[in-house]
Protein backbone atom coordinates (compact mmCIF):
# COMPACT_ATOMS: atom_id res chain seq x y z
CA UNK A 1 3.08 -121.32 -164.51
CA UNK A 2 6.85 -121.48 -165.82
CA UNK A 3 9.67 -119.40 -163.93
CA UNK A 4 10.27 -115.99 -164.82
CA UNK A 5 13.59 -115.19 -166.20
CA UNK A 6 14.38 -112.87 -162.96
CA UNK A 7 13.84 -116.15 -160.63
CA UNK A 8 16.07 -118.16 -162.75
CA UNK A 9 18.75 -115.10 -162.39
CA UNK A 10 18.37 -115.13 -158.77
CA UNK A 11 18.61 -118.26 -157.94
CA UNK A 12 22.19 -118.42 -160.48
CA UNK A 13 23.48 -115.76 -158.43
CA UNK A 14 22.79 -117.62 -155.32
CA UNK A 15 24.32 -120.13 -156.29
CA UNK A 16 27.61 -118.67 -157.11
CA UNK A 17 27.87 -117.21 -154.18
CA UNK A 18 26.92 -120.24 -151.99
CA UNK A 19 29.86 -122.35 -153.62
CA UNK A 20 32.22 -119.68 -154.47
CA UNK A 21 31.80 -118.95 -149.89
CA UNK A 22 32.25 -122.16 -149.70
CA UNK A 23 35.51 -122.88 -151.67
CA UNK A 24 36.45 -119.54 -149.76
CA UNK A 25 35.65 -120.63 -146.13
CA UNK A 26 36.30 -124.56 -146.26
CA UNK A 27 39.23 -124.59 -149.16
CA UNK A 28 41.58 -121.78 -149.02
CA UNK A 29 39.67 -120.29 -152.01
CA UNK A 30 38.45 -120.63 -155.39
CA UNK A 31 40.99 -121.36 -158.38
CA UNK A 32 38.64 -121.16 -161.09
CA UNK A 33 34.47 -120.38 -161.91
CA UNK A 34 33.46 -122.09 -165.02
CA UNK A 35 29.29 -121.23 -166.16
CA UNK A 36 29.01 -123.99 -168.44
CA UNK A 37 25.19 -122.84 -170.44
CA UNK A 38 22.54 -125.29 -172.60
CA UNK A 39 19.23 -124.13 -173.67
CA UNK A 40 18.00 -126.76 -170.86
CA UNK A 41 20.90 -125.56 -168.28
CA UNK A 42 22.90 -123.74 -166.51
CA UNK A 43 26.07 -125.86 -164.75
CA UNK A 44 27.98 -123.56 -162.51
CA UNK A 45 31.42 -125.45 -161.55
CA UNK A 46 33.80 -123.88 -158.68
CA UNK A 47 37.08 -125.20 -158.81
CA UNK A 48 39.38 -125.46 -155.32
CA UNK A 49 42.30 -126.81 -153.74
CA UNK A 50 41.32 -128.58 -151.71
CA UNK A 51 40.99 -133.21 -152.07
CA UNK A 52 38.61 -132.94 -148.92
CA UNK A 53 34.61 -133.79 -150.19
CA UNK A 54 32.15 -131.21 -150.05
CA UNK A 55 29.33 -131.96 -146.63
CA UNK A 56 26.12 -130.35 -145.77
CA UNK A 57 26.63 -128.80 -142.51
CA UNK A 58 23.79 -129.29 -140.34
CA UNK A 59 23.65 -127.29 -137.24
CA UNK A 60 21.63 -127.52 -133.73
CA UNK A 61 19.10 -124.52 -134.72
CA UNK A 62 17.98 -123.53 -138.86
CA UNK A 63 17.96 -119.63 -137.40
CA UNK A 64 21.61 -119.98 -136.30
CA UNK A 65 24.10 -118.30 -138.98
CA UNK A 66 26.39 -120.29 -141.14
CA UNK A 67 26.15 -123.79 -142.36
CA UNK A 68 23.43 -123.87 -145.00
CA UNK A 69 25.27 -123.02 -147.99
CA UNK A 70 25.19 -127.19 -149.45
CA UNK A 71 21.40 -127.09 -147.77
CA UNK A 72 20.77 -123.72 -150.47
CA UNK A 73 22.43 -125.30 -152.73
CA UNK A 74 20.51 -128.93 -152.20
CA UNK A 75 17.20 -127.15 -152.24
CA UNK A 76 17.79 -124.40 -155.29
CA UNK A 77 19.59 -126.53 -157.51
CA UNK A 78 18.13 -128.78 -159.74
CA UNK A 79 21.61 -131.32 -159.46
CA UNK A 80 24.80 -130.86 -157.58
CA UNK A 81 28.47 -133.34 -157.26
CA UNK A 82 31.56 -132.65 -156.87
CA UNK A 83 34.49 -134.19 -159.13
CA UNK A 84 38.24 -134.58 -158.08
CA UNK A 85 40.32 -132.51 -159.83
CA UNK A 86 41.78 -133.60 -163.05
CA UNK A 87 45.57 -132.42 -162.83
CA UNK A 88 46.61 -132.45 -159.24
CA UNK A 89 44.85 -131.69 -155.82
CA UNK A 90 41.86 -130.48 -155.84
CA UNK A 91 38.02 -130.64 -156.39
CA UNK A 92 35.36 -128.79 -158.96
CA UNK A 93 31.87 -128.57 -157.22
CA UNK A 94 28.70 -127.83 -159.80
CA UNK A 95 25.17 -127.32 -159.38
CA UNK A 96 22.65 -127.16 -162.26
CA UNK A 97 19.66 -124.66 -162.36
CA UNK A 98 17.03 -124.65 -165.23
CA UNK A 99 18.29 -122.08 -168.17
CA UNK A 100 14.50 -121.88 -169.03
């Protein structure tokens, strides 16, 4: 049985949020949010400030609050990187999640 349309939504706007919180907490803040779509994809791509790599955090205990958004984004994703900017500091992170 395929995903339904309303899982693939959900897990989009998951995603978003999990690297758009992340540019916010770890990189001053987003400068850009680029949803790049393919009948086969969706690429979401969160552009920053900030040179500095993106790292899942992984903390003493999975039930205390705050770094999981890479591990959410590791396990809803289908493919995630990061690229260095391409004019000046910076980074774009992406994850990909089925468009189908």
């Amino acid at each position: 049985m395929g995903t339904s349309r309303s899982e693939l939504t959900d897990d989009a706007l998951l995603l978003v949020s999990e690297v758009v919180a992340n540019a916010c907490l770890h990189a001053g803040g987003p400068t850009s949010l680029v949803l790049r779509c393919t009948e086969e994809r969706l690429r979401i791509e969160v552009t920053d400030e900030s040179p500095v790599a993106p790292r899942a955090g992984h903390r003493a205990g999975p039930s205390r609050p705050g770094g999981h958004g890479l591990l959410i984004v590791e396990r809803v994703g289908r493919n995630w990187g990061w690229d260095p900017a391409v004019a000046g500091p910076g980074k774009s992170v992406w994850v990909e999640v089925d468009s189908r």
